[in-house]
C-alpha atoms as a PDB file:
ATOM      1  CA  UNK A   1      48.959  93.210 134.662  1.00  0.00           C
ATOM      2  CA  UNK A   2      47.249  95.183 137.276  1.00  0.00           C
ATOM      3  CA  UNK A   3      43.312  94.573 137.980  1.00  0.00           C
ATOM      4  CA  UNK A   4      42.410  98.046 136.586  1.00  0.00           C
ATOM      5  CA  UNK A   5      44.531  96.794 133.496  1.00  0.00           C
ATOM      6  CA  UNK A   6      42.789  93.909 133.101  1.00  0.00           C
ATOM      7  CA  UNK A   7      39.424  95.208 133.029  1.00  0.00           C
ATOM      8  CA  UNK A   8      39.860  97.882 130.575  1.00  0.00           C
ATOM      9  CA  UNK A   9      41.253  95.649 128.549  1.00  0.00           C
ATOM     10  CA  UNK A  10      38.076  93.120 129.156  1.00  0.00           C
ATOM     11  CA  UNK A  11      35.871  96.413 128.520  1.00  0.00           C
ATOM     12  CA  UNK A  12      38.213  96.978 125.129  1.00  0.00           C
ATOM     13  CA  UNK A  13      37.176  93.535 123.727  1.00  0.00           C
ATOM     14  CA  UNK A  14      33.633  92.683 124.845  1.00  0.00           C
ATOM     15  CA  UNK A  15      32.016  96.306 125.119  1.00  0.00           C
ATOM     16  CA  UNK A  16      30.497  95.693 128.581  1.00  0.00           C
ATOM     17  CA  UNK A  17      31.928  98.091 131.414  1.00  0.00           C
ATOM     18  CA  UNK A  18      34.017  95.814 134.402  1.00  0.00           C
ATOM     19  CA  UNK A  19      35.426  97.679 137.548  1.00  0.00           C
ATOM     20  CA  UNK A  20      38.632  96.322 138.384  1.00  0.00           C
ATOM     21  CA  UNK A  21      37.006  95.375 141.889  1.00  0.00           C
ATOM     22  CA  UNK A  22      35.106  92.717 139.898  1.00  0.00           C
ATOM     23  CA  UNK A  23      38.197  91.727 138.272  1.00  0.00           C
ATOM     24  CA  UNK A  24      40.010  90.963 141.888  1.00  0.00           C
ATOM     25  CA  UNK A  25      37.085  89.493 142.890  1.00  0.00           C
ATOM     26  CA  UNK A  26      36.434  86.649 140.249  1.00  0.00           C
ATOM     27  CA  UNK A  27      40.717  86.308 140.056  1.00  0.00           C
ATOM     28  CA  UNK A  28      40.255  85.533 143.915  1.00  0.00           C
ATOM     29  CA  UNK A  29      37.336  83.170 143.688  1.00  0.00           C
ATOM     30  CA  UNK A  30      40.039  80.524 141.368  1.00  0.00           C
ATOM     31  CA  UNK A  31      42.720  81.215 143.665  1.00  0.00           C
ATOM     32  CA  UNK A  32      44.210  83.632 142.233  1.00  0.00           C
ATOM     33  CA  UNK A  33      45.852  86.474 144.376  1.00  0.00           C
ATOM     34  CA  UNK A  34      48.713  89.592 143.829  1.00  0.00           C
ATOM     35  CA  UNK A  35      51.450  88.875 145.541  1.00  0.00           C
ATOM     36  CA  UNK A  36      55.114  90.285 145.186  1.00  0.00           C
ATOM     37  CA  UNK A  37      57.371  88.651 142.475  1.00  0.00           C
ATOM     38  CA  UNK A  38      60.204  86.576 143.987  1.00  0.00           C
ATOM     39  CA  UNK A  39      63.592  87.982 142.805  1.00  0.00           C
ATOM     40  CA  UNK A  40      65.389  85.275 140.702  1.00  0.00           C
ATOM     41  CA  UNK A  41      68.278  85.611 137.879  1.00  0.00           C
ATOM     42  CA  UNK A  42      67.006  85.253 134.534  1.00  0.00           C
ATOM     43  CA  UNK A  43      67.724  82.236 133.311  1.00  0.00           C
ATOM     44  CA  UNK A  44      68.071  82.026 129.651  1.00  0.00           C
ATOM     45  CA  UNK A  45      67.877  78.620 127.899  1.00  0.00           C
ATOM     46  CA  UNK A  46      71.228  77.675 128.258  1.00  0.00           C
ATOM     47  CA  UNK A  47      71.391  78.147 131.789  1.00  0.00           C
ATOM     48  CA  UNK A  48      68.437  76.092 132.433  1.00  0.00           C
ATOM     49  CA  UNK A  49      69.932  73.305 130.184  1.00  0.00           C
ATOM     50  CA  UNK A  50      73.546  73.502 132.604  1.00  0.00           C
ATOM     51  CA  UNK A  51      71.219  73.503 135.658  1.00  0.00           C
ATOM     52  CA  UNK A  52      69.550  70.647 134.415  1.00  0.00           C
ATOM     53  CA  UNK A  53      72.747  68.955 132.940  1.00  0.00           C
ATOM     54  CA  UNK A  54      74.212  69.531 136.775  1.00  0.00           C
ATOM     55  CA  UNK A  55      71.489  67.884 138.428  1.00  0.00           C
ATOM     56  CA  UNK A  56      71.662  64.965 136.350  1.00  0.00           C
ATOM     57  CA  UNK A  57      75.273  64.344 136.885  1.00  0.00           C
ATOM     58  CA  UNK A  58      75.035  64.896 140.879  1.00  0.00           C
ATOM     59  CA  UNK A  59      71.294  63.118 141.504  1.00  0.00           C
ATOM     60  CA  UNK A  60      73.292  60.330 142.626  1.00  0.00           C
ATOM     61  CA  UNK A  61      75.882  61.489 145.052  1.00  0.00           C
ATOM     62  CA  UNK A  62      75.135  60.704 148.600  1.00  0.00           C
ATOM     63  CA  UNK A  63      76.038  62.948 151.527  1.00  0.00           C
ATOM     64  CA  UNK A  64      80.025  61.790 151.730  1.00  0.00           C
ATOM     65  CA  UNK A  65      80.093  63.782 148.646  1.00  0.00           C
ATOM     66  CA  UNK A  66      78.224  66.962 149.550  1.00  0.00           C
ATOM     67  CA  UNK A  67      80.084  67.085 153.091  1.00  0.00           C
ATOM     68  CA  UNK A  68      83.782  67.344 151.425  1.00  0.00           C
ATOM     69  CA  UNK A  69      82.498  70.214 149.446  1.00  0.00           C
ATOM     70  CA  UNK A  70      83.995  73.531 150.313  1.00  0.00           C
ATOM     71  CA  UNK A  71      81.388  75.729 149.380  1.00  0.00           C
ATOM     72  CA  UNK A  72      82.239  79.655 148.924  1.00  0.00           C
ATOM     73  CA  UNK A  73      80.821  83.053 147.833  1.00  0.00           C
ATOM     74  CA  UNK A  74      81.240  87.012 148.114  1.00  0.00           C
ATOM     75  CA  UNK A  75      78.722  89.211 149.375  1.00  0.00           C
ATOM     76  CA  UNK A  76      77.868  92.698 150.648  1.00  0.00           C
ATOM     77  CA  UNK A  77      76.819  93.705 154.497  1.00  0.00           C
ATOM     78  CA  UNK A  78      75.523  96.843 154.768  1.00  0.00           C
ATOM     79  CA  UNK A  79      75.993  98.897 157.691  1.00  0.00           C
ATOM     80  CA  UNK A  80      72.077  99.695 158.231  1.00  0.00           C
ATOM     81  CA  UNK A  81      69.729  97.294 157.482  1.00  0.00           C
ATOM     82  CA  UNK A  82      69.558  95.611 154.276  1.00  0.00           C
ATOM     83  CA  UNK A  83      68.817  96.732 150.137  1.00  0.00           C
ATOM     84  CA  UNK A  84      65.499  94.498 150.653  1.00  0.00           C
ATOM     85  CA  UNK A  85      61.872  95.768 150.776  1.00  0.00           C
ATOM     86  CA  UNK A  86      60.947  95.082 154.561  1.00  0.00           C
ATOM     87  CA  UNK A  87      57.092  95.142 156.522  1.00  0.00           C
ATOM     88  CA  UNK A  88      56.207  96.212 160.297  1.00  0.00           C
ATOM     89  CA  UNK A  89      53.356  94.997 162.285  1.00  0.00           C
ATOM     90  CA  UNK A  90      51.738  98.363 163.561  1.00  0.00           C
ATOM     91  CA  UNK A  91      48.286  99.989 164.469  1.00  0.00           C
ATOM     92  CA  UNK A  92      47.111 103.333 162.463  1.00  0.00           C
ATOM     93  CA  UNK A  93      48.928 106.527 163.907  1.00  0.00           C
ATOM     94  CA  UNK A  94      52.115 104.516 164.576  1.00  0.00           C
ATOM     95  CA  UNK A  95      53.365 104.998 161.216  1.00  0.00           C
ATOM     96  CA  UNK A  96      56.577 107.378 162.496  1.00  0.00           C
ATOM     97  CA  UNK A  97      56.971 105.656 165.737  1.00  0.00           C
ATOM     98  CA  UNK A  98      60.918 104.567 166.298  1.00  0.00           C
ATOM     99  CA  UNK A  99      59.930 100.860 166.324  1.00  0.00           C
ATOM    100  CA  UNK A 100      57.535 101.232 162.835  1.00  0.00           C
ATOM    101  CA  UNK A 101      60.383 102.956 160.811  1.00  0.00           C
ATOM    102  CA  UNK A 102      63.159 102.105 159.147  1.00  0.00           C
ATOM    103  CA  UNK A 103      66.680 104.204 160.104  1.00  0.00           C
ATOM    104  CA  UNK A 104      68.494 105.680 156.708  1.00  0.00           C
ATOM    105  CA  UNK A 105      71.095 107.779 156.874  1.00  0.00           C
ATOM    106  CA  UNK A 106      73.252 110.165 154.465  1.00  0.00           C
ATOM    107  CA  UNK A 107      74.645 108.126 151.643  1.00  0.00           C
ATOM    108  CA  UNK A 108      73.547 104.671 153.346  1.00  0.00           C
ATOM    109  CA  UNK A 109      75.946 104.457 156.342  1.00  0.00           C
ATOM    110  CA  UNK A 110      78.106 102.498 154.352  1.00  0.00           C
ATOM    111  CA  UNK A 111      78.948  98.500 153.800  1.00  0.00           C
ATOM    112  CA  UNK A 112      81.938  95.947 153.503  1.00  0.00           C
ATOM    113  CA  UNK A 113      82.342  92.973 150.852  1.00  0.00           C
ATOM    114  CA  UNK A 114      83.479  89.757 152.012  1.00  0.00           C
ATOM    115  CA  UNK A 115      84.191  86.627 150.649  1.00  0.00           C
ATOM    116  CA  UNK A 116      83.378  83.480 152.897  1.00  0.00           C
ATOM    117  CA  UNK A 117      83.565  79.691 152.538  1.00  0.00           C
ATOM    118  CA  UNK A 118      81.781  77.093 154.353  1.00  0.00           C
ATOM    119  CA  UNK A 119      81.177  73.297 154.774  1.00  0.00           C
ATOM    120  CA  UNK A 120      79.673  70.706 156.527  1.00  0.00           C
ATOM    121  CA  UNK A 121      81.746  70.894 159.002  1.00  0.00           C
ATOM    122  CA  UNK A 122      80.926  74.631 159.781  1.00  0.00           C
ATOM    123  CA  UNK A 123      82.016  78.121 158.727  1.00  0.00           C
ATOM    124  CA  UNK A 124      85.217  78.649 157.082  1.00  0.00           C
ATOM    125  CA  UNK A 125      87.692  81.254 156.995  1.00  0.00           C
ATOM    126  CA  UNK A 126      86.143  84.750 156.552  1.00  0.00           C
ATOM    127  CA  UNK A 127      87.954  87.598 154.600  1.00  0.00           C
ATOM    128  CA  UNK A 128      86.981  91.634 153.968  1.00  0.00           C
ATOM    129  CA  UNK A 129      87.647  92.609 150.721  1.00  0.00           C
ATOM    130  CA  UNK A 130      89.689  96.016 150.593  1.00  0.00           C
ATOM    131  CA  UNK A 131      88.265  98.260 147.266  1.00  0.00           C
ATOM    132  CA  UNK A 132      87.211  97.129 144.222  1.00  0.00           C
ATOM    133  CA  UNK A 133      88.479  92.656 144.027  1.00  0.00           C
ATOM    134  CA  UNK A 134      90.282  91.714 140.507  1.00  0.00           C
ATOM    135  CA  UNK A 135      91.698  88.156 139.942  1.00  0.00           C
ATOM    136  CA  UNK A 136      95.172  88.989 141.840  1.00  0.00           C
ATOM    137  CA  UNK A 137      93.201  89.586 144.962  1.00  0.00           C
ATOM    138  CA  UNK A 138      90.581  86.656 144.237  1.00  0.00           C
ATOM    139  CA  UNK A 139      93.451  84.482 144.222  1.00  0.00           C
ATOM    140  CA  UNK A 140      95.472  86.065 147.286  1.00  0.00           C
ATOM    141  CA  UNK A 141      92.263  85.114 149.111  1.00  0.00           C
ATOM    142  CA  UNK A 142      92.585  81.530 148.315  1.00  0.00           C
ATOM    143  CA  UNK A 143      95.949  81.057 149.391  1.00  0.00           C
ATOM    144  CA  UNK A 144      95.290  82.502 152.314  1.00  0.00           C
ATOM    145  CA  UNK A 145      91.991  82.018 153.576  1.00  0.00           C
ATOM    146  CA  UNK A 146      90.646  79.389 151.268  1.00  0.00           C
ATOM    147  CA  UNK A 147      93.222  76.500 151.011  1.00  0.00           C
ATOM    148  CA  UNK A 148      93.447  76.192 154.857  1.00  0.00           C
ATOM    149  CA  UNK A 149      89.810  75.544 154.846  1.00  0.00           C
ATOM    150  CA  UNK A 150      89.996  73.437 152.133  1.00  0.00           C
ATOM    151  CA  UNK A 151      92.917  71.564 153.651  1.00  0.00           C
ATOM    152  CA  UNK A 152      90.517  70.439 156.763  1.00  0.00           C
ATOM    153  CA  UNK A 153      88.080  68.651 154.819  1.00  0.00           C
ATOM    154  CA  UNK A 154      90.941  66.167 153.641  1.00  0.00           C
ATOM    155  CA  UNK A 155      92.253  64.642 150.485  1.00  0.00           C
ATOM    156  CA  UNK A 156      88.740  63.991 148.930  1.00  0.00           C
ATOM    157  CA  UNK A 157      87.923  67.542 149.361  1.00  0.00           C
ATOM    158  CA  UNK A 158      85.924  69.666 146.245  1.00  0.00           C
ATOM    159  CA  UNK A 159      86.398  73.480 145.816  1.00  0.00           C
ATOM    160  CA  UNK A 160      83.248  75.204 144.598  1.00  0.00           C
ATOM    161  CA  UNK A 161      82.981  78.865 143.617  1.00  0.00           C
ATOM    162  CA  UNK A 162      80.821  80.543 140.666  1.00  0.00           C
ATOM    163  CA  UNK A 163      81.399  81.556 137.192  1.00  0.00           C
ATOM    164  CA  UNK A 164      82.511  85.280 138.541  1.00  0.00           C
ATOM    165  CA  UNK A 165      85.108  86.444 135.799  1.00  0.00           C
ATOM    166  CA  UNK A 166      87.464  86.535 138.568  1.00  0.00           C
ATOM    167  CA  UNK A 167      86.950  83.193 139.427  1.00  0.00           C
ATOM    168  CA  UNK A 168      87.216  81.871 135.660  1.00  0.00           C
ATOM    169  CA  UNK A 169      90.588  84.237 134.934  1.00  0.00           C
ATOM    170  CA  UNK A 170      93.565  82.778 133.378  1.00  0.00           C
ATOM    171  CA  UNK A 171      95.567  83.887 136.532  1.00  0.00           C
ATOM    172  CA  UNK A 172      92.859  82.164 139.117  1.00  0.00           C
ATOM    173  CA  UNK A 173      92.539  78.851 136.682  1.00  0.00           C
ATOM    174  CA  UNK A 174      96.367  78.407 136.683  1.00  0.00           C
ATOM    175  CA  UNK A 175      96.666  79.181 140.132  1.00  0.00           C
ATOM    176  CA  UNK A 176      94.071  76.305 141.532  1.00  0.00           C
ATOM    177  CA  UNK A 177      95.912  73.631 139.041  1.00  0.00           C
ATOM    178  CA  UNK A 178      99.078  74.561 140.584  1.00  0.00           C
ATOM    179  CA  UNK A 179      97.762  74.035 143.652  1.00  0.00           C
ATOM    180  CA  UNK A 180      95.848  70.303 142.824  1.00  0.00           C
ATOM    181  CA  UNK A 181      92.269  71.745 144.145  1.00  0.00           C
ATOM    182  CA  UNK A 182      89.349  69.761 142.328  1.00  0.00           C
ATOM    183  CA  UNK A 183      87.100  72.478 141.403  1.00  0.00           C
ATOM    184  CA  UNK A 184      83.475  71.933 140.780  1.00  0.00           C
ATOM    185  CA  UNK A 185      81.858  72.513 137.284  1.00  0.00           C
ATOM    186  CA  UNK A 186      79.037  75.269 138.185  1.00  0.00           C
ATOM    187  CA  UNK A 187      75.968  76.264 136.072  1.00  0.00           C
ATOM    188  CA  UNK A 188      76.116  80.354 135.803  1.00  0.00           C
ATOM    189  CA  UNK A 189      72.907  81.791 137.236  1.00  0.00           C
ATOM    190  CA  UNK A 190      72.616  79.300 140.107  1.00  0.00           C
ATOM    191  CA  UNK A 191      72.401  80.772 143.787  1.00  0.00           C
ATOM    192  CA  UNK A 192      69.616  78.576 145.080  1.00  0.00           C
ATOM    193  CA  UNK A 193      72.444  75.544 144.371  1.00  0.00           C
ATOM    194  CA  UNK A 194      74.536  77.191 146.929  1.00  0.00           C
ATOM    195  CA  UNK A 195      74.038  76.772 150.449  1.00  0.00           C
ATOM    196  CA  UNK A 196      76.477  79.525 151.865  1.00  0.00           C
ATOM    197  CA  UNK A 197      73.794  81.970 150.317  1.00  0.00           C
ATOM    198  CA  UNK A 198      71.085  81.053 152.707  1.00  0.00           C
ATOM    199  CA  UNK A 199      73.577  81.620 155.018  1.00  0.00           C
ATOM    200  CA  UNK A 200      74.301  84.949 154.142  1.00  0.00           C
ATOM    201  CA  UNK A 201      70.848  85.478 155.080  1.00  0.00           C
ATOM    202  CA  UNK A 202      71.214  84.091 158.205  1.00  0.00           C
ATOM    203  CA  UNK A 203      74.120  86.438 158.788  1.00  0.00           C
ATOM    204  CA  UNK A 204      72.946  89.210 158.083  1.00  0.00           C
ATOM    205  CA  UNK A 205      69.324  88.865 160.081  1.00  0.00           C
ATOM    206  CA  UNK A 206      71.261  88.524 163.048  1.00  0.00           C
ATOM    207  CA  UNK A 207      73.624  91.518 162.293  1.00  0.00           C
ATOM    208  CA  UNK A 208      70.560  93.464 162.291  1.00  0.00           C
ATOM    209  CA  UNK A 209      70.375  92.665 165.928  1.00  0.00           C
ATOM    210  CA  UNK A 210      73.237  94.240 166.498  1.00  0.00           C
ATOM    211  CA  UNK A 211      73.466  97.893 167.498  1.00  0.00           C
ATOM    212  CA  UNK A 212      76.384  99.022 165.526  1.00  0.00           C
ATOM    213  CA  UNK A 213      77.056 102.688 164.422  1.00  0.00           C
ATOM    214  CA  UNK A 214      80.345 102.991 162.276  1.00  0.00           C
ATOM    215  CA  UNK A 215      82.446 100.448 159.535  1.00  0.00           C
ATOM    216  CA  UNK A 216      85.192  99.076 162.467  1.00  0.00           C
ATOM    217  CA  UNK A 217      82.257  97.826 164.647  1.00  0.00           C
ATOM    218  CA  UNK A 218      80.322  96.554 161.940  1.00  0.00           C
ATOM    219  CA  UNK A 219      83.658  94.266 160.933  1.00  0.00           C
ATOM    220  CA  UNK A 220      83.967  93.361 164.291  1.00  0.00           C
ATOM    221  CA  UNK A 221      80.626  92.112 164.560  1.00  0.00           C
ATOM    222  CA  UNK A 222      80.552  90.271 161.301  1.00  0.00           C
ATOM    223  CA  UNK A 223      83.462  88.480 161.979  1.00  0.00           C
ATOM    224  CA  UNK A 224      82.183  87.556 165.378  1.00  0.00           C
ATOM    225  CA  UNK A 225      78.604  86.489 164.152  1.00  0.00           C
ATOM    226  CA  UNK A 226      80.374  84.325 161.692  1.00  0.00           C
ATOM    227  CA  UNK A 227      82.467  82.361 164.313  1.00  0.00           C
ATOM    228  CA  UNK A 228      79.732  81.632 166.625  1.00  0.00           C
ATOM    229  CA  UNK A 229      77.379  80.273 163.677  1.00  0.00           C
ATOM    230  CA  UNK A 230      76.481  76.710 164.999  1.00  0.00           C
ATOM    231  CA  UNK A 231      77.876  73.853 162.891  1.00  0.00           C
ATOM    232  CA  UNK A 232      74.380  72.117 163.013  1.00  0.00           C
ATOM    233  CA  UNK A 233      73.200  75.249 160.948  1.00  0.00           C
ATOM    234  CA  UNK A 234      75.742  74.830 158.182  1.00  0.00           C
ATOM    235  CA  UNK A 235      75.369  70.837 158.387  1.00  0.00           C
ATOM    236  CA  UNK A 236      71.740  71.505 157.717  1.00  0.00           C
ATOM    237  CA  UNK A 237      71.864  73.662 154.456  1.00  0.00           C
ATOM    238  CA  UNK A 238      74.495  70.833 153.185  1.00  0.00           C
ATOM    239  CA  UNK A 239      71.906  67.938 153.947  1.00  0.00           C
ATOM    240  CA  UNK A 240      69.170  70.130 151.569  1.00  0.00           C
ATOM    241  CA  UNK A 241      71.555  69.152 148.769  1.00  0.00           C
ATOM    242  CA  UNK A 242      70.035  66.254 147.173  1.00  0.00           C
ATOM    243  CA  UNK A 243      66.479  67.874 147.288  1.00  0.00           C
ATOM    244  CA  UNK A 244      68.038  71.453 145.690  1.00  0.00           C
ATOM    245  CA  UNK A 245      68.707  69.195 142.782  1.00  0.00           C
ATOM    246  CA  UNK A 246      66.108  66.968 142.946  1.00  0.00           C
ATOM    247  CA  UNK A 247      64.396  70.317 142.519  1.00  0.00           C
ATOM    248  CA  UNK A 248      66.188  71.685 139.787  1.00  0.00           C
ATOM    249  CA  UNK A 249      64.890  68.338 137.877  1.00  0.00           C
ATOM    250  CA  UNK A 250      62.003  68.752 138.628  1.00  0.00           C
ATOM    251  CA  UNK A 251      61.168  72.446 137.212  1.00  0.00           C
ATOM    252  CA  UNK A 252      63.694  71.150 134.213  1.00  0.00           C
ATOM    253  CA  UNK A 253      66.377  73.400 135.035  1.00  0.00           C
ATOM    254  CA  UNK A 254      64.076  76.550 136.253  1.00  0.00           C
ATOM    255  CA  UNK A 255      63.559  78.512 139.361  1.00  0.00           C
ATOM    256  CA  UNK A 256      63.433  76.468 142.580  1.00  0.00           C
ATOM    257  CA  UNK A 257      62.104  77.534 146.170  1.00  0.00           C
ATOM    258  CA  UNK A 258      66.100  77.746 147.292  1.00  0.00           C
END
């Protein structure tokens, strides 16, 4: 509720007139302050009781575990800037300077999808994803691009993806028994669980570094940003493992900070 909601609903019950200036006021003086609300998936009762039910069964693994797991994910790059609310440091009357504004263009310049894997060990292979991917592509992209990575983390190697329809599919279940990859059980609704999405973010700060002004140079750069990401980067979002689910434990299967 806003502050002017607040106090007309204070005025509605106890008579006296309150300014909504009062009302920020006295929520400020207990600590209280409006701030934006952190975008989360909802998580219904059954996927906090998975989340939970994960975190119970992997408090105990140590770090061998978590570095021979091959963790993967799709996501979109678009071509300028990012679907995200953004801020700029500026001084009054610099509102439509180049530096204080943010560049749109006709139809939003356009993006790619990609589906990436990563471990320990560093980034994996990196593939674009050509129209709309059903579970014939999903699992042309993990004979080619994901078993080689998978194959470098050696025999004791884990395979983990999400609960994607694609990924669940008759055709893509078949396919990874065929091909003797131990796939991790996943709780739906569970992106702070998986590093590779921090380093999405990562990814895609730095592409907005990059001058780029058309689709073929924004591939380009993608795939070259994604080669030259330091393994000590992607060692360090798989060493935050144990405290993502010591997390998840903690808030009983809710929201984390991940």
């Amino acid at each position: 509720m806003s502050a002017a909601s607040i106090a007309a609903e204070v005025e509605g019950v106890g008579g006296q007139p309150v300014s909504a200036q009062t009302i920020r006021r006295t929520l400020h003086q207990i600590g209280l302050h409006g701030c934006r609300p952190r975008r989360k998936p909802l998580l219904k009762m059954m996927h906090k009781k998975a989340r939970k039910q994960f975190a119970e069964d992997k408090q105990t693994k140590d770090m061998d575990y978590w570095n021979h797991v091959l963790w993967s994910d799709e996501t979109k790059i678009n071509l300028f800037g990012s679907d995200g609310v953004k801020r700029v440091w500026r001084q009054p009357g610099e509102e439509y300077k180049d530096k204080c504004v943010l560049p749109t263009v006709k139809h939003g310049g356009g993006s790619v999808m990609v589906w990436g894997c990563m471990s320990a060990a560093g980034t994996g292979e990196l593939q674009f994803i050509e129209g709309t991917m059903n579970a014939n592509m999903y699992c042309d992209i993990l004979k080619q691009s994901m078993i080689p990575s998978l194959r470098r983390l050696g025999r004791r190697a884990v395979f983990q993806h999400d609960n994607d329809p694609k990924h669940t599919s008759k055709t893509t279940t078949a396919l990874l028994k065929k091909l003797r990859v131990k796939v991790m059980d996943w709780p739906s609704m569970s992106p702070d669980l998986n590093p590779i999405e921090h380093l999405w973010g990562i990814l895609k700060r730095k592409l907005e570094e990059c001058k780029v002004s058309n689709i073929h140079q924004l591939r380009d750069v993608v795939m070259e940003e994604w080669k030259r990401t330091p393994v000590a980067t992607c060692e360090a979002l798989v060493n935050s493992m144990p405290k993502r689910v010591k997390a998840v434990l903690e808030n009983d299967g809710g929201h984390t900070k991940y």
